[in-house]
C-alpha atoms as a PDB file:
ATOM      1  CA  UNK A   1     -55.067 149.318  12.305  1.00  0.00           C
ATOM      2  CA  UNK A   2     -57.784 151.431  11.271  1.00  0.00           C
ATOM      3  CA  UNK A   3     -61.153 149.771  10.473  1.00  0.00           C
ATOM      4  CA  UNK A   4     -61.570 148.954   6.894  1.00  0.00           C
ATOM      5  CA  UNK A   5     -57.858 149.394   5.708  1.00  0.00           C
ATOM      6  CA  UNK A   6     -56.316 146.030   3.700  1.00  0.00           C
ATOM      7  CA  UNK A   7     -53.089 145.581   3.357  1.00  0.00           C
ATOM      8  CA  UNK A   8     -51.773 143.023   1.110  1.00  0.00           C
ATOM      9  CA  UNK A   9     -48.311 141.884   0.417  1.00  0.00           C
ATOM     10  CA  UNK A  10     -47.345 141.550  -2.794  1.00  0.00           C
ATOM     11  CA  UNK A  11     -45.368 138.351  -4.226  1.00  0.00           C
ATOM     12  CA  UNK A  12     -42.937 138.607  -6.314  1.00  0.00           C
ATOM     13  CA  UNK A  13     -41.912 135.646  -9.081  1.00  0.00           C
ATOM     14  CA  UNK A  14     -38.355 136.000 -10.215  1.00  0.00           C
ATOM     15  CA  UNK A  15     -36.320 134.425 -12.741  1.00  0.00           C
ATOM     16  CA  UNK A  16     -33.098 134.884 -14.526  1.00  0.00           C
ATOM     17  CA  UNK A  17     -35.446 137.419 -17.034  1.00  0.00           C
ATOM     18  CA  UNK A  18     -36.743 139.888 -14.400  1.00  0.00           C
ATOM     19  CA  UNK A  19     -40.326 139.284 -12.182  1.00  0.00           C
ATOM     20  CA  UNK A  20     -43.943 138.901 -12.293  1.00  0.00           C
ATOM     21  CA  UNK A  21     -46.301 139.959  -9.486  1.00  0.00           C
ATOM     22  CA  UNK A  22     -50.088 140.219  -9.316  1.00  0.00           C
ATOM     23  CA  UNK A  23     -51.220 143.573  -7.756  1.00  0.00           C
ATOM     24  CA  UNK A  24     -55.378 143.280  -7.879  1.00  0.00           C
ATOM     25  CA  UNK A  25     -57.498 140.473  -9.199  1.00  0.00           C
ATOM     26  CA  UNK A  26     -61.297 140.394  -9.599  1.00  0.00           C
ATOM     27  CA  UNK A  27     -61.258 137.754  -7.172  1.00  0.00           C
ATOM     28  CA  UNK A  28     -60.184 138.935  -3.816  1.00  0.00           C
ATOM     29  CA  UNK A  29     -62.327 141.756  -2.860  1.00  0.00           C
ATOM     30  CA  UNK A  30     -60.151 144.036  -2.180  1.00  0.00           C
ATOM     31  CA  UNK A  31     -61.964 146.688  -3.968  1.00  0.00           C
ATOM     32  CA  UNK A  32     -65.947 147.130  -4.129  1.00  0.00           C
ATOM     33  CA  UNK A  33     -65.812 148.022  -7.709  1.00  0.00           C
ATOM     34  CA  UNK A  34     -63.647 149.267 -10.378  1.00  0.00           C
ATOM     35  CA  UNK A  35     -63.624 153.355 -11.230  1.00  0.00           C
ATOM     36  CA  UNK A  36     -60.587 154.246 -12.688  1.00  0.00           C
ATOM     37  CA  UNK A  37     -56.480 153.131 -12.653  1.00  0.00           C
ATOM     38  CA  UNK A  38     -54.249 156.402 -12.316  1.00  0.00           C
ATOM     39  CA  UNK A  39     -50.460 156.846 -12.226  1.00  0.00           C
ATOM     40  CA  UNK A  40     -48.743 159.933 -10.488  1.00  0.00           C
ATOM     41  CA  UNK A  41     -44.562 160.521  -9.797  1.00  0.00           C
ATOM     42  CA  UNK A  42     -43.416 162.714  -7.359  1.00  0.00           C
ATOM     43  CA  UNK A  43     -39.783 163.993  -6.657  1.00  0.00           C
ATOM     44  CA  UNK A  44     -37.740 163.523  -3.239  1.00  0.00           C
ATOM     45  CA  UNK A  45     -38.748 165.204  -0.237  1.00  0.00           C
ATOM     46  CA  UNK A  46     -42.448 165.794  -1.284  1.00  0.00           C
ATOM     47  CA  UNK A  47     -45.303 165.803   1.052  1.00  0.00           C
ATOM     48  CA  UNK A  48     -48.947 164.967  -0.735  1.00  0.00           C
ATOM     49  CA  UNK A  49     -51.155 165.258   2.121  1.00  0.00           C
ATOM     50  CA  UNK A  50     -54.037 165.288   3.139  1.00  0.00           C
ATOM     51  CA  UNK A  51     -57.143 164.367   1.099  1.00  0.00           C
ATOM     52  CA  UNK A  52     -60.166 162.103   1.869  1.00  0.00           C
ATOM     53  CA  UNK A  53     -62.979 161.237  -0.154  1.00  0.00           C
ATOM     54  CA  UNK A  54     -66.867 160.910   0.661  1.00  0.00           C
ATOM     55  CA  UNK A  55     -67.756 158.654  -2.569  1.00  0.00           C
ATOM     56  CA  UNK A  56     -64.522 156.251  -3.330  1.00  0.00           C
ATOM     57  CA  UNK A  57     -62.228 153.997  -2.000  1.00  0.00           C
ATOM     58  CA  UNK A  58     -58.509 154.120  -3.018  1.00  0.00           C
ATOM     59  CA  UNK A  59     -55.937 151.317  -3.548  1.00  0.00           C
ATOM     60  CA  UNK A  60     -52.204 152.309  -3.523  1.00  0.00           C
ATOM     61  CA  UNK A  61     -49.064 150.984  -4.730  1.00  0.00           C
ATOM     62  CA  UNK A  62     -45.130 152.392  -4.934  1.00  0.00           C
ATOM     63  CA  UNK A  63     -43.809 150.711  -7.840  1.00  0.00           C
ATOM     64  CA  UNK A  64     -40.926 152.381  -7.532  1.00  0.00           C
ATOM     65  CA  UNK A  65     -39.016 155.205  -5.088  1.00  0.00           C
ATOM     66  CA  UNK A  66     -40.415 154.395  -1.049  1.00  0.00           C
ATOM     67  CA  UNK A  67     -42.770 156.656   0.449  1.00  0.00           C
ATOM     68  CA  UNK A  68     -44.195 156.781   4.091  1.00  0.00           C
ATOM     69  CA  UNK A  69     -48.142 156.994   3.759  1.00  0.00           C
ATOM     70  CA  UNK A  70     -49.853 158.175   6.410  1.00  0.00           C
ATOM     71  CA  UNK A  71     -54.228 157.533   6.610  1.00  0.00           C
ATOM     72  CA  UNK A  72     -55.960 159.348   9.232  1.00  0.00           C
ATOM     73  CA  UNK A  73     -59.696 158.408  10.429  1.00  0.00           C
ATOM     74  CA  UNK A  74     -62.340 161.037  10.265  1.00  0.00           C
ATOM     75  CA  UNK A  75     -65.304 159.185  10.636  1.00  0.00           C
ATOM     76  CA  UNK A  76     -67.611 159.790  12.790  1.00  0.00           C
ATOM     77  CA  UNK A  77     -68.831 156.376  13.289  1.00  0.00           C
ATOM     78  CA  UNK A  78     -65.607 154.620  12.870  1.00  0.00           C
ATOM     79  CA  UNK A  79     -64.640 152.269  16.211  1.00  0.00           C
ATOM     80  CA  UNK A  80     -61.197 153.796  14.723  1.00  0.00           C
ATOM     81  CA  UNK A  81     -62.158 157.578  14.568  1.00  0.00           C
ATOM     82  CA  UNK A  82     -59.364 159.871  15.618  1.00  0.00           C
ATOM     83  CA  UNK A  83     -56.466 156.896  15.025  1.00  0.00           C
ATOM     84  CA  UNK A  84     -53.385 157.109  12.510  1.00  0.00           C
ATOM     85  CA  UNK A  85     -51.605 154.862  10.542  1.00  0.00           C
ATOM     86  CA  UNK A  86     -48.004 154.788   9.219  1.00  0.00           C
ATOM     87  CA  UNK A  87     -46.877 152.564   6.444  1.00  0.00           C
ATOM     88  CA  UNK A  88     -43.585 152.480   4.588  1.00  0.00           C
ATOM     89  CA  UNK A  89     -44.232 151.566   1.047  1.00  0.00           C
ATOM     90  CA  UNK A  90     -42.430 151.165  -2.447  1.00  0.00           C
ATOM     91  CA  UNK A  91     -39.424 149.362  -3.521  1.00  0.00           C
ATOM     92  CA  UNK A  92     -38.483 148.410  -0.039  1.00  0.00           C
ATOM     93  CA  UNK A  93     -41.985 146.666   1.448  1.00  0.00           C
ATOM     94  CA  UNK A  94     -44.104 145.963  -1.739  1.00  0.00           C
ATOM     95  CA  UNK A  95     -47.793 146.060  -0.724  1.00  0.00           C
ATOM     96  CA  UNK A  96     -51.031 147.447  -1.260  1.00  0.00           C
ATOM     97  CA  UNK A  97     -52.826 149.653   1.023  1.00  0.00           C
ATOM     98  CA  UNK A  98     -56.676 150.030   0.604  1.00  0.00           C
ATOM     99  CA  UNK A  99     -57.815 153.032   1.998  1.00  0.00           C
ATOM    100  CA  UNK A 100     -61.472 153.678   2.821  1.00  0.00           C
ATOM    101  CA  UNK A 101     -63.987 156.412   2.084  1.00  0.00           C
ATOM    102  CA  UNK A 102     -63.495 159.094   4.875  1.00  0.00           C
ATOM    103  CA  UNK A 103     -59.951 158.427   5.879  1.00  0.00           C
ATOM    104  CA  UNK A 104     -57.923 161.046   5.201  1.00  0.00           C
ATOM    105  CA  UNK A 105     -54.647 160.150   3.570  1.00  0.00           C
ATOM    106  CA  UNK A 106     -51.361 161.494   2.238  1.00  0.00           C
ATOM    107  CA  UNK A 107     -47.537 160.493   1.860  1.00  0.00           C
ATOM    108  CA  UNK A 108     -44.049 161.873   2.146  1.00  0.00           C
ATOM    109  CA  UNK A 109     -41.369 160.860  -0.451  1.00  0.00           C
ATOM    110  CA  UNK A 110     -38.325 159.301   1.444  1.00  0.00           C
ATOM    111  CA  UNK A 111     -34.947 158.833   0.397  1.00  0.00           C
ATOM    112  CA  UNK A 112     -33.219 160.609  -2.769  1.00  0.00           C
ATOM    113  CA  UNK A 113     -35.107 159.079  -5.813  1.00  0.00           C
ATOM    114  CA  UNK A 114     -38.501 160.193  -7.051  1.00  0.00           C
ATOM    115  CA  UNK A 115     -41.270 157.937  -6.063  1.00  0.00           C
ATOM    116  CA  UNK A 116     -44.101 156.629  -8.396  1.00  0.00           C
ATOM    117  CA  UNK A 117     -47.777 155.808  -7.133  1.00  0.00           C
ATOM    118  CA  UNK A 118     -50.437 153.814  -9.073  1.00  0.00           C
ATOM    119  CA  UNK A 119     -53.656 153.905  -7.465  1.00  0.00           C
ATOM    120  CA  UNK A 120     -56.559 152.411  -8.537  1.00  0.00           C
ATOM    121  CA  UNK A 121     -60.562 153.915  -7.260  1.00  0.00           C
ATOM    122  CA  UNK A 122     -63.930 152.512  -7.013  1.00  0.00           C
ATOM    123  CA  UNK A 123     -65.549 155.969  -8.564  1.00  0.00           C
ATOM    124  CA  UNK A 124     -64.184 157.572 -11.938  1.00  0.00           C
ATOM    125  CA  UNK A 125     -62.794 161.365 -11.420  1.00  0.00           C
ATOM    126  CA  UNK A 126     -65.479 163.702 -11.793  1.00  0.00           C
ATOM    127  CA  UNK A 127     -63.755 166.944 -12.762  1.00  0.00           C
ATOM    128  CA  UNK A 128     -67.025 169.131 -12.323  1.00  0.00           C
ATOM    129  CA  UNK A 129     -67.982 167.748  -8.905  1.00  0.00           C
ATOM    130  CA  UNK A 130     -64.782 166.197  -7.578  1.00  0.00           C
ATOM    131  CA  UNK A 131     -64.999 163.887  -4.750  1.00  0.00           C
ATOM    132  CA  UNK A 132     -61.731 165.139  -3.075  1.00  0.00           C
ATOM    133  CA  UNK A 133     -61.749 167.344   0.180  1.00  0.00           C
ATOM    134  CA  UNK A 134     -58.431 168.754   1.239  1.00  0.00           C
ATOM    135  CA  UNK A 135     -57.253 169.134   4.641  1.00  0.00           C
ATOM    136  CA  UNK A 136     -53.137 170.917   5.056  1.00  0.00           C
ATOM    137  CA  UNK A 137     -50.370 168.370   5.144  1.00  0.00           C
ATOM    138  CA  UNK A 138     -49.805 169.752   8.537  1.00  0.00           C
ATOM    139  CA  UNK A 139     -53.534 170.208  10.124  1.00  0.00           C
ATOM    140  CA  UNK A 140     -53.459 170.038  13.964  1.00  0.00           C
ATOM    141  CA  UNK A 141     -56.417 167.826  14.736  1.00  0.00           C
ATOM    142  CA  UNK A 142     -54.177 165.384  12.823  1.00  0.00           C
ATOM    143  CA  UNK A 143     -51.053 166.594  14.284  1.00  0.00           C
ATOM    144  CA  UNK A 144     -48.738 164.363  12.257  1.00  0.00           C
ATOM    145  CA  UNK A 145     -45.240 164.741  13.032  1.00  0.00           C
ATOM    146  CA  UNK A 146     -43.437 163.873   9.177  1.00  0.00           C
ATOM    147  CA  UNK A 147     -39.677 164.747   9.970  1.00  0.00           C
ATOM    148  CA  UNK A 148     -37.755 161.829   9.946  1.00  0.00           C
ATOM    149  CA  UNK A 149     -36.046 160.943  13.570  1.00  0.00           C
ATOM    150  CA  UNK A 150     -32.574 160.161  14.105  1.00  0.00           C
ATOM    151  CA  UNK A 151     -32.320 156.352  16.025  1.00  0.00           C
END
């Protein structure tokens, strides 16, 4: 796993009514410090990728549709520099994936439903200096293969 990423598996409480699950509290350090809460859909088939920030952390979550994230390490004095990590996330494995400050990140939208992302940051968007560096979905130092393989 690349250094610095948390994954946490959310818990579910279900009753005849419907569910109730925690996604952050104050208490577990997951984050350094609250910036912002944003929500974002995107339709079947999508690729988002790649971005990484100098300034924030993000913490994601697929409430809904599953998506396969993909975080790539650039930096420079990471033990985990150069490594890449897969995760499957949304309806299917609900869990949070914190992503640190110069690892590049993006996802793919699987299967035939949109998917929706809530992601929380430590920083607040900054629209006149935005902390947000973009690197193509299909950059060869990252060489990520995203077609899906038949098994």
């Amino acid at each position: 796993m690349i250094d610095g990423v948390i994954v946490k598996k959310i818990v579910k409480y279900s009753d005849d009514r419907g569910f109730f699950a925690e996604l952050v509290r104050d208490d577990e350090q997951i984050l350094d410090r609250f910036g912002q809460a944003s929500w974002s859909m995107s339709y079947p088939g999508v690729i988002k990728a790649f971005h990484y920030h100098e300034k924030q952390d993000d913490l994601w979550f697929f409430p809904s549709g599953n998506a396969q994230v993909v975080l790539h390490d650039l930096r420079p004095d990471s033990a985990t520099k150069g490594e890449t990590n897969t995760f499957y996330m949304g309806v299917e494995n609900p869990i949070l994936v914190l992503i640190p400050k110069g690892v590049a990140h993006g996802y793919r939208v699987l299967g035939n439903e949109p998917a929706t992302i809530i992601y929380f940051t430590t920083e607040s968007y900054n629209r006149e200096n935005p902390d947000e560096h973009r690197i193509p979905w299909d950059d060869p130092k990252i060489s990520y293969d995203w077609e899906t393989k038949n098994r």
